[in-house]
Protein backbone atom coordinates (compact mmCIF):
# COMPACT_ATOMS: atom_id res chain seq x y z
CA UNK A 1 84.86 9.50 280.29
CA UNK A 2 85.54 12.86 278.32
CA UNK A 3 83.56 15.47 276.94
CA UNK A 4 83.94 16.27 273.18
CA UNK A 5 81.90 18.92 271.10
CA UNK A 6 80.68 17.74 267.95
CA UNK A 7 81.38 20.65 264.99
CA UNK A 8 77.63 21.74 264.91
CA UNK A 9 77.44 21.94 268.71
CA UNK A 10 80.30 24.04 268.67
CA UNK A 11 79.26 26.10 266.18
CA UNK A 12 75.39 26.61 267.81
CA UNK A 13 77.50 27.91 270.94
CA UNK A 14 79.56 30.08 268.89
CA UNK A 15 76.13 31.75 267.63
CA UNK A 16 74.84 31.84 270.86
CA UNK A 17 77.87 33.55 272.21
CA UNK A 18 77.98 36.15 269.35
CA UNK A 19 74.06 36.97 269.35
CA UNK A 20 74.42 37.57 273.15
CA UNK A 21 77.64 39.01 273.35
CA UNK A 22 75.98 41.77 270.46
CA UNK A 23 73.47 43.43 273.00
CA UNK A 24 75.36 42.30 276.55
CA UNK A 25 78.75 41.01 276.67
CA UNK A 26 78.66 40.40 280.48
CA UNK A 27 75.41 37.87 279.97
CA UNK A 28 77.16 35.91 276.83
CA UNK A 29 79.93 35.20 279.14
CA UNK A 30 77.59 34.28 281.93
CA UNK A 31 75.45 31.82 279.44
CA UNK A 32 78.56 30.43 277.91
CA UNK A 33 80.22 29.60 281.13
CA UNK A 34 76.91 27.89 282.28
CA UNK A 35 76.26 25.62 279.33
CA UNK A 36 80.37 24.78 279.44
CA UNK A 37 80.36 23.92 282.71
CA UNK A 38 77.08 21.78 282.64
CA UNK A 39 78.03 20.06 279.94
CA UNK A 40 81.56 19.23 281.63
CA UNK A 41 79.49 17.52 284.70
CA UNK A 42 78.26 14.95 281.93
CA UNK A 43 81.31 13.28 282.73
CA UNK A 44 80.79 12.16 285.51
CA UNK A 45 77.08 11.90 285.43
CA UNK A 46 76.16 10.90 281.53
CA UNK A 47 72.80 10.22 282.54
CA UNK A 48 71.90 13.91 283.98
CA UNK A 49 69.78 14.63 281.03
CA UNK A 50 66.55 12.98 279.35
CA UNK A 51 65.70 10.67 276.52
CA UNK A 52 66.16 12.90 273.84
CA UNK A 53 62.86 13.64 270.85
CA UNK A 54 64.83 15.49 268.85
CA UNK A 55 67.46 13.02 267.86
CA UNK A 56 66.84 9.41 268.12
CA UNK A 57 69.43 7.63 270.86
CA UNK A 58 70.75 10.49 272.50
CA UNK A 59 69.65 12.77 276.05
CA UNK A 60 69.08 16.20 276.75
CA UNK A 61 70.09 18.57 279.05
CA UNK A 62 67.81 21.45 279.67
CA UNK A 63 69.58 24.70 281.07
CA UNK A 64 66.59 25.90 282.87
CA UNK A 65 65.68 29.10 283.54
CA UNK A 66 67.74 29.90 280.11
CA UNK A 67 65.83 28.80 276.53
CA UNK A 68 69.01 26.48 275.77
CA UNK A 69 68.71 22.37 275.37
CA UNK A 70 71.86 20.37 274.82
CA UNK A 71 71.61 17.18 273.11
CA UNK A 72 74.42 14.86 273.41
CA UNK A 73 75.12 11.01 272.67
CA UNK A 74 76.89 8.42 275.60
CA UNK A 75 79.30 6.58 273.11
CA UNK A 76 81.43 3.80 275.05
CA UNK A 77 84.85 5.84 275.33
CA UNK A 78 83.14 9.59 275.37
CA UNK A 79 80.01 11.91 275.74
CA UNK A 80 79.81 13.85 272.17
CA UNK A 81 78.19 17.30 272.97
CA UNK A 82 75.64 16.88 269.34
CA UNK A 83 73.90 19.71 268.61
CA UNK A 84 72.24 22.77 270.47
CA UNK A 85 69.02 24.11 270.26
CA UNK A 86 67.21 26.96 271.31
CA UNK A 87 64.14 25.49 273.38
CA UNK A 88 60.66 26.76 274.40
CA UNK A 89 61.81 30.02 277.11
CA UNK A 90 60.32 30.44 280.73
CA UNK A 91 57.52 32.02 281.17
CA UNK A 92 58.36 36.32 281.38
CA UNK A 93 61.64 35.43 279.82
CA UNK A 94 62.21 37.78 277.03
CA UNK A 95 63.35 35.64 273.71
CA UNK A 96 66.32 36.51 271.13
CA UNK A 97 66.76 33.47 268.48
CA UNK A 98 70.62 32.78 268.13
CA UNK A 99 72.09 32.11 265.12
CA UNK A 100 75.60 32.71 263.18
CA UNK A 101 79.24 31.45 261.91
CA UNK A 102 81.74 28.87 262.73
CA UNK A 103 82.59 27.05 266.38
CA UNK A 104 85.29 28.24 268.61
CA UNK A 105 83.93 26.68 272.00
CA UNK A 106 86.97 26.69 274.15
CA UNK A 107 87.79 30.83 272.76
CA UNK A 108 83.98 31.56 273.13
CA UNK A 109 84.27 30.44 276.87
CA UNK A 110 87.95 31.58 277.63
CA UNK A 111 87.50 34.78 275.88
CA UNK A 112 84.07 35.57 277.76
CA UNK A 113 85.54 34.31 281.18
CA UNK A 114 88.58 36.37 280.50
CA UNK A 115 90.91 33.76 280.87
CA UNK A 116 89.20 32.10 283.98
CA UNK A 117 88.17 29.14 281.97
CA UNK A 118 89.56 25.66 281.77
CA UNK A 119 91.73 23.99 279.01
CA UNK A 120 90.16 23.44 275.89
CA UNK A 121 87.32 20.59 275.02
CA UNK A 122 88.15 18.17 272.74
């Protein structure tokens, strides 16, 4: 099973990326990397996350300690990546909401992980 980004998810991790990236580039590439690579394991483990309330028949995946829930949809060939949203932080963990333009997923990870970064979603 494969891992595709819907439009709007890509585009909440593009804002996420470019909010970060504005005040520490270091800790967008960190956060990007994480919610890439977490979201890749769904492949192989499509039930990782929980029954979703924000979006009737879909899961979750909570990136604790960071304020970041990924909701995403098990179809029968794929898992579609669906939206992004920025959850309820940690207790003591300081909060920035994250907002802003158009997805680039694969250059938002590559670009932060300076090449390190695997081949692009689709």
């Amino acid at each position: 099973m494969e891992v595709h980004w819907s439009l709007p998810a890509a585009e909440d991790l593009e804002r996420i990326c470019q909010r970060i990236e504005r005040d520490d580039p270091e800790v967008a590439c960190r956060i990007a990397r994480t919610i890439y690579d977490d979201c890749a394991r769904l492949k192989d483990s499509p039930r990782l996350g929980r029954a979703s309330n924000r979006m009737t028949g879909r899961r979750e995946l909570v990136f604790s300690p960071l304020p970041y829930i990924v909701v995403y949809q098990i179809m029968d060939y794929a898992i579609e990546i669906s939206r992004m949203f920025h959850g309820p932080p940690p207790r003591g963990f300081s909060v920035i909401f994250l907002r802003s333009h158009p997805a680039r997923v694969t250059e938002c990870v590559s670009s932060c992980a300076h090449g390190i970064g695997p081949a692009a979603p689709k």
